[in-house]
PDB file of N, CA and C in Angstrom:
ATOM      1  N   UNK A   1      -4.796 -16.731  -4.668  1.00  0.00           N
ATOM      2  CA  UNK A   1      -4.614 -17.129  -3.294  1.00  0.00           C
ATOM      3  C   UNK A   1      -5.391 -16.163  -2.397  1.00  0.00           C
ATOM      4  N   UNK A   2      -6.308 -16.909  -1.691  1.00  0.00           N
ATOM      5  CA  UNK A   2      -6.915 -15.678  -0.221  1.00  0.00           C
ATOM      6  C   UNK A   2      -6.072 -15.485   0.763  1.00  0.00           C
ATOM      7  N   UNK A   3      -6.060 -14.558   1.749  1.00  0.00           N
ATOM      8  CA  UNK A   3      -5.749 -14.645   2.961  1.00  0.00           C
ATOM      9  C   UNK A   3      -6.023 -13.343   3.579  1.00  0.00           C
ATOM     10  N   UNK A   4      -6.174 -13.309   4.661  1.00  0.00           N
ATOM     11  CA  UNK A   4      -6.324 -12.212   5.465  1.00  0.00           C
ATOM     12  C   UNK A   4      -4.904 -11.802   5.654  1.00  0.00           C
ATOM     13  N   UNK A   5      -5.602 -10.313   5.104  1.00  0.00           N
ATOM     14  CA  UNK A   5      -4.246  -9.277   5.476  1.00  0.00           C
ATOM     15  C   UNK A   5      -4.662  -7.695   5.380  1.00  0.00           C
ATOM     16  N   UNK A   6      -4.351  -6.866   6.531  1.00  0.00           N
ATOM     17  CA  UNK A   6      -4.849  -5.670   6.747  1.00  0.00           C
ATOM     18  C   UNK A   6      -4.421  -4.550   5.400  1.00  0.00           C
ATOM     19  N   UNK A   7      -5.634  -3.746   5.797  1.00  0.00           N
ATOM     20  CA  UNK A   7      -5.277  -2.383   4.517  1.00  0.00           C
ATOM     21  C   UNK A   7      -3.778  -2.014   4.693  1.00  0.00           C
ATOM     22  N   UNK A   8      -3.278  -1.879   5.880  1.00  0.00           N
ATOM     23  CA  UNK A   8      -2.097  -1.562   6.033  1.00  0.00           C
ATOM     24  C   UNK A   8      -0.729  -2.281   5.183  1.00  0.00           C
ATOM     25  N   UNK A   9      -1.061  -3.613   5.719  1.00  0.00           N
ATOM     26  CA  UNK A   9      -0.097  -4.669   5.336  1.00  0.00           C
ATOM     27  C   UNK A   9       0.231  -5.039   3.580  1.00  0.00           C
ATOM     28  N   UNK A  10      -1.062  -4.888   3.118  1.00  0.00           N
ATOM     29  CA  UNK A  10      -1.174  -5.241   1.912  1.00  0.00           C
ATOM     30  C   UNK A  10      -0.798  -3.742   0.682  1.00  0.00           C
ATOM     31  N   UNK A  11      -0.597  -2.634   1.356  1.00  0.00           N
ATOM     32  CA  UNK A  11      -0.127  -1.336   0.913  1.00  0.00           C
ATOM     33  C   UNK A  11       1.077  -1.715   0.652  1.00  0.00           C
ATOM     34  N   UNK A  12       1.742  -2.188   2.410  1.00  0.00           N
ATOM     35  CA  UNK A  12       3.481  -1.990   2.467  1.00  0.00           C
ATOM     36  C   UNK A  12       3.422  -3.236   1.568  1.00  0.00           C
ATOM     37  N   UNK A  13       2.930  -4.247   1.150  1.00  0.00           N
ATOM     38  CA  UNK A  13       3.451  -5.649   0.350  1.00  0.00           C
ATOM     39  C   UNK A  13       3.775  -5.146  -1.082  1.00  0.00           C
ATOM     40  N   UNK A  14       2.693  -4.338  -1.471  1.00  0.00           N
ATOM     41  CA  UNK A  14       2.909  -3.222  -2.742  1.00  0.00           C
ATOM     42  C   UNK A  14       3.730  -2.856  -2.819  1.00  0.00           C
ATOM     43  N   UNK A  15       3.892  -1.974  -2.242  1.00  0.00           N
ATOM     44  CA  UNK A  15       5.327  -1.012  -1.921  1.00  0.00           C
ATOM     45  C   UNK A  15       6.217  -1.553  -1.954  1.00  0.00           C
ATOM     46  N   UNK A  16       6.538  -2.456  -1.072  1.00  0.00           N
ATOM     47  CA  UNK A  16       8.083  -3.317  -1.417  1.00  0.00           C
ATOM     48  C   UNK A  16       8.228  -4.009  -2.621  1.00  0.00           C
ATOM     49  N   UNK A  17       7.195  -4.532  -3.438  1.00  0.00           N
ATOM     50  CA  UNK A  17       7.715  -5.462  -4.631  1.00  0.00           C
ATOM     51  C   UNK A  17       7.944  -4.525  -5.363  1.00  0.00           C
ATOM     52  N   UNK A  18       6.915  -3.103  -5.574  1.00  0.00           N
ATOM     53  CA  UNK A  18       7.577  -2.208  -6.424  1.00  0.00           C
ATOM     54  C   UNK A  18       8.563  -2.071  -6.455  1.00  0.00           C
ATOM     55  N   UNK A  19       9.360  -1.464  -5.532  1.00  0.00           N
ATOM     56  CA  UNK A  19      10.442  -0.767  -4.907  1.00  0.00           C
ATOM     57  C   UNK A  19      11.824  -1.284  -4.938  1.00  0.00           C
ATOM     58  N   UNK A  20      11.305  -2.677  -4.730  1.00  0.00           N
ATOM     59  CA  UNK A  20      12.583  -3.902  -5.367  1.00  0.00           C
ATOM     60  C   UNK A  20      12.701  -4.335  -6.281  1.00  0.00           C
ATOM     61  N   UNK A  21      11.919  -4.210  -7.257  1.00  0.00           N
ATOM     62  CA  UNK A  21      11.920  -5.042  -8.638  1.00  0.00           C
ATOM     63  C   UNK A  21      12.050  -3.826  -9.709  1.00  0.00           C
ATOM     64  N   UNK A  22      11.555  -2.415  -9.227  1.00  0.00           N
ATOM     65  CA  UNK A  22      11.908  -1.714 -10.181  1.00  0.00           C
ATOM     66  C   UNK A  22      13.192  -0.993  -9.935  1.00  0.00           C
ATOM     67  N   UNK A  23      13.588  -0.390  -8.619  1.00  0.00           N
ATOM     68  CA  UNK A  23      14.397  -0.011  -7.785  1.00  0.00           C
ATOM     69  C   UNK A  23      14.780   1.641  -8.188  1.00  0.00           C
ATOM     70  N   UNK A  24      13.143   2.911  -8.069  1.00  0.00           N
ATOM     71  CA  UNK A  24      13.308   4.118  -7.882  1.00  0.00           C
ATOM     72  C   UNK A  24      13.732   4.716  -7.403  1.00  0.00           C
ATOM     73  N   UNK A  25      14.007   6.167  -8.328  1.00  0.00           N
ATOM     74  CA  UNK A  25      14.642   6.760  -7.300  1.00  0.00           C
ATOM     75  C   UNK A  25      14.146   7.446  -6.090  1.00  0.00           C
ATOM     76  N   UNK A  26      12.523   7.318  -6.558  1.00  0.00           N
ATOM     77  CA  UNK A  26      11.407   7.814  -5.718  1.00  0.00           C
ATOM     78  C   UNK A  26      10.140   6.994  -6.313  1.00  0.00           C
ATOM     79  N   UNK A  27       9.398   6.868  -5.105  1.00  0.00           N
ATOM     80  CA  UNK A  27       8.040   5.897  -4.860  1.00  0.00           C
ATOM     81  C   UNK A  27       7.064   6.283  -4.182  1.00  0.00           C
ATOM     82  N   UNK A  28       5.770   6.190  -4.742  1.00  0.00           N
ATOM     83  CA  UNK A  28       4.901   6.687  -3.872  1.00  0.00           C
ATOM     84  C   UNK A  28       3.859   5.397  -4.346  1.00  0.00           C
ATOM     85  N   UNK A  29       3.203   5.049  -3.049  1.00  0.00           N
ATOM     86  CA  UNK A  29       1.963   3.935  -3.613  1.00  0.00           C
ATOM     87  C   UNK A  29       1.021   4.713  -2.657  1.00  0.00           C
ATOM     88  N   UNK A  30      -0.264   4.654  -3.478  1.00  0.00           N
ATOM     89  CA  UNK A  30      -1.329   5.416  -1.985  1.00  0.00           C
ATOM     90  C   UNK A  30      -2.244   4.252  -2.739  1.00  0.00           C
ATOM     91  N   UNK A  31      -2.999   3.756  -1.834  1.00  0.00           N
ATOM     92  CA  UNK A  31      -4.205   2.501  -1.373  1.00  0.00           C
ATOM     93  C   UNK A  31      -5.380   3.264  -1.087  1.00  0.00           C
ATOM     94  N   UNK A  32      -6.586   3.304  -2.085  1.00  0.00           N
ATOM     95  CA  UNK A  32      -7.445   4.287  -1.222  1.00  0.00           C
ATOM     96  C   UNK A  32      -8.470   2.983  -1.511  1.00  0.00           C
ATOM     97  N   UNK A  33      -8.833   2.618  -0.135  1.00  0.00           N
ATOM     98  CA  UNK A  33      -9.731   1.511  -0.154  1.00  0.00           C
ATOM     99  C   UNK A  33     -11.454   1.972   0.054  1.00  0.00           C
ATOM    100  N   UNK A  34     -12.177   1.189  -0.942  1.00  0.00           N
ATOM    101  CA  UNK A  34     -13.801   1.757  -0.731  1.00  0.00           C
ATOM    102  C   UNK A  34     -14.545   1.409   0.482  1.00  0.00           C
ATOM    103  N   UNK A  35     -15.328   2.515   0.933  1.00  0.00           N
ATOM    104  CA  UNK A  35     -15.860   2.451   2.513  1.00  0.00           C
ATOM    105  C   UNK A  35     -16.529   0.974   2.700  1.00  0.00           C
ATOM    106  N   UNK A  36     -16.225   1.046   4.077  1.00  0.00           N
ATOM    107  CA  UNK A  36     -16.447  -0.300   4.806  1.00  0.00           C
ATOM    108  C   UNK A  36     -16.773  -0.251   6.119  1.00  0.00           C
ATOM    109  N   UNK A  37     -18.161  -0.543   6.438  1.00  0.00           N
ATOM    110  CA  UNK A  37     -18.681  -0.132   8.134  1.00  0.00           C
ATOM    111  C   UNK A  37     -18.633   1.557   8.200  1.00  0.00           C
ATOM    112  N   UNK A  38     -18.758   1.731   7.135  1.00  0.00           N
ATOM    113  CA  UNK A  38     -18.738   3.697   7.262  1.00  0.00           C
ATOM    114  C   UNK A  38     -17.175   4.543   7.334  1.00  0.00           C
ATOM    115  N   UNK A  39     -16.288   3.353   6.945  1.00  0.00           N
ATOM    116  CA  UNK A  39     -14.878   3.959   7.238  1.00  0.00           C
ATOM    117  C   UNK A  39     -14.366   3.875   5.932  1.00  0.00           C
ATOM    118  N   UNK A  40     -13.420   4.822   5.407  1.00  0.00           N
ATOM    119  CA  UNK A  40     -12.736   5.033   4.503  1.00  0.00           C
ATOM    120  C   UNK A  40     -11.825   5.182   4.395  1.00  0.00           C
ATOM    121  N   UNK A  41     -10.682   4.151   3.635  1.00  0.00           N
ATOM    122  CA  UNK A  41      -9.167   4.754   4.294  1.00  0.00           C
ATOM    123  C   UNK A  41      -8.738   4.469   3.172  1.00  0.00           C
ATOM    124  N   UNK A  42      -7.295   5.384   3.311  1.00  0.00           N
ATOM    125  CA  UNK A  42      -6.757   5.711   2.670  1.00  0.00           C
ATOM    126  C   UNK A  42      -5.201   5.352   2.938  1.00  0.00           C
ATOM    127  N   UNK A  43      -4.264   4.587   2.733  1.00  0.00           N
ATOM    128  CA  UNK A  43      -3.262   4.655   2.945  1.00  0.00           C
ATOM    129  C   UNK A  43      -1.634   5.041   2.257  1.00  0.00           C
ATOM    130  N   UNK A  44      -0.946   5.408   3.024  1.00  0.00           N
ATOM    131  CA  UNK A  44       0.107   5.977   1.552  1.00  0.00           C
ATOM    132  C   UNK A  44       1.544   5.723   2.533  1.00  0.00           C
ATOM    133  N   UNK A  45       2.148   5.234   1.355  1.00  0.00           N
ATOM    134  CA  UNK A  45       3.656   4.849   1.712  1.00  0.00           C
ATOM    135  C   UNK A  45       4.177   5.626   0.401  1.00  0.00           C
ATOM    136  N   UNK A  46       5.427   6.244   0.987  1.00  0.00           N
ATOM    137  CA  UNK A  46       6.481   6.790   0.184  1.00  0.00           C
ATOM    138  C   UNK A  46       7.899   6.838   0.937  1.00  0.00           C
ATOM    139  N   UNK A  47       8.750   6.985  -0.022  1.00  0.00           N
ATOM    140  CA  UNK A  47       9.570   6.333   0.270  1.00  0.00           C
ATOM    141  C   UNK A  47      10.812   7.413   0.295  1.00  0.00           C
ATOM    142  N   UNK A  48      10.216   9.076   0.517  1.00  0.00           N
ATOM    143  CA  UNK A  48      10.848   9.894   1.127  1.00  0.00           C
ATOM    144  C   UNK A  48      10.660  10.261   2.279  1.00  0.00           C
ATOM    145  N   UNK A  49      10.029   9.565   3.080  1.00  0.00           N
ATOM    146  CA  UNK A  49       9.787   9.743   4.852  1.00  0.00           C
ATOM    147  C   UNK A  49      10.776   9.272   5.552  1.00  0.00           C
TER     148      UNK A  49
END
């Protein structure tokens, strides 16, 4: 399936199916996406913040 969905969005979509389907006691997902227009990002959800 396509669809548009931001680096952001598609991190936290990660994050939650992990998080629910395995159900840790700790989680970390980091997204490090390859440069694009000269930008490089990196995103990270965990789930001790």
């Amino acid at each position: 399936m396509n669809r548009h969905i931001s680096h952001e969005n598609s991190a936290n979509e990660i994050f939650d199916a992990l998080n629910n389907n395995m159900k840790p006691r700790w989680i970390k997902v980091v997204a490090d996406y390859n440069p694009r227009g000269n930008v490089h990002t990196v995103i990270t959800v965990d789930s001790r913040v």
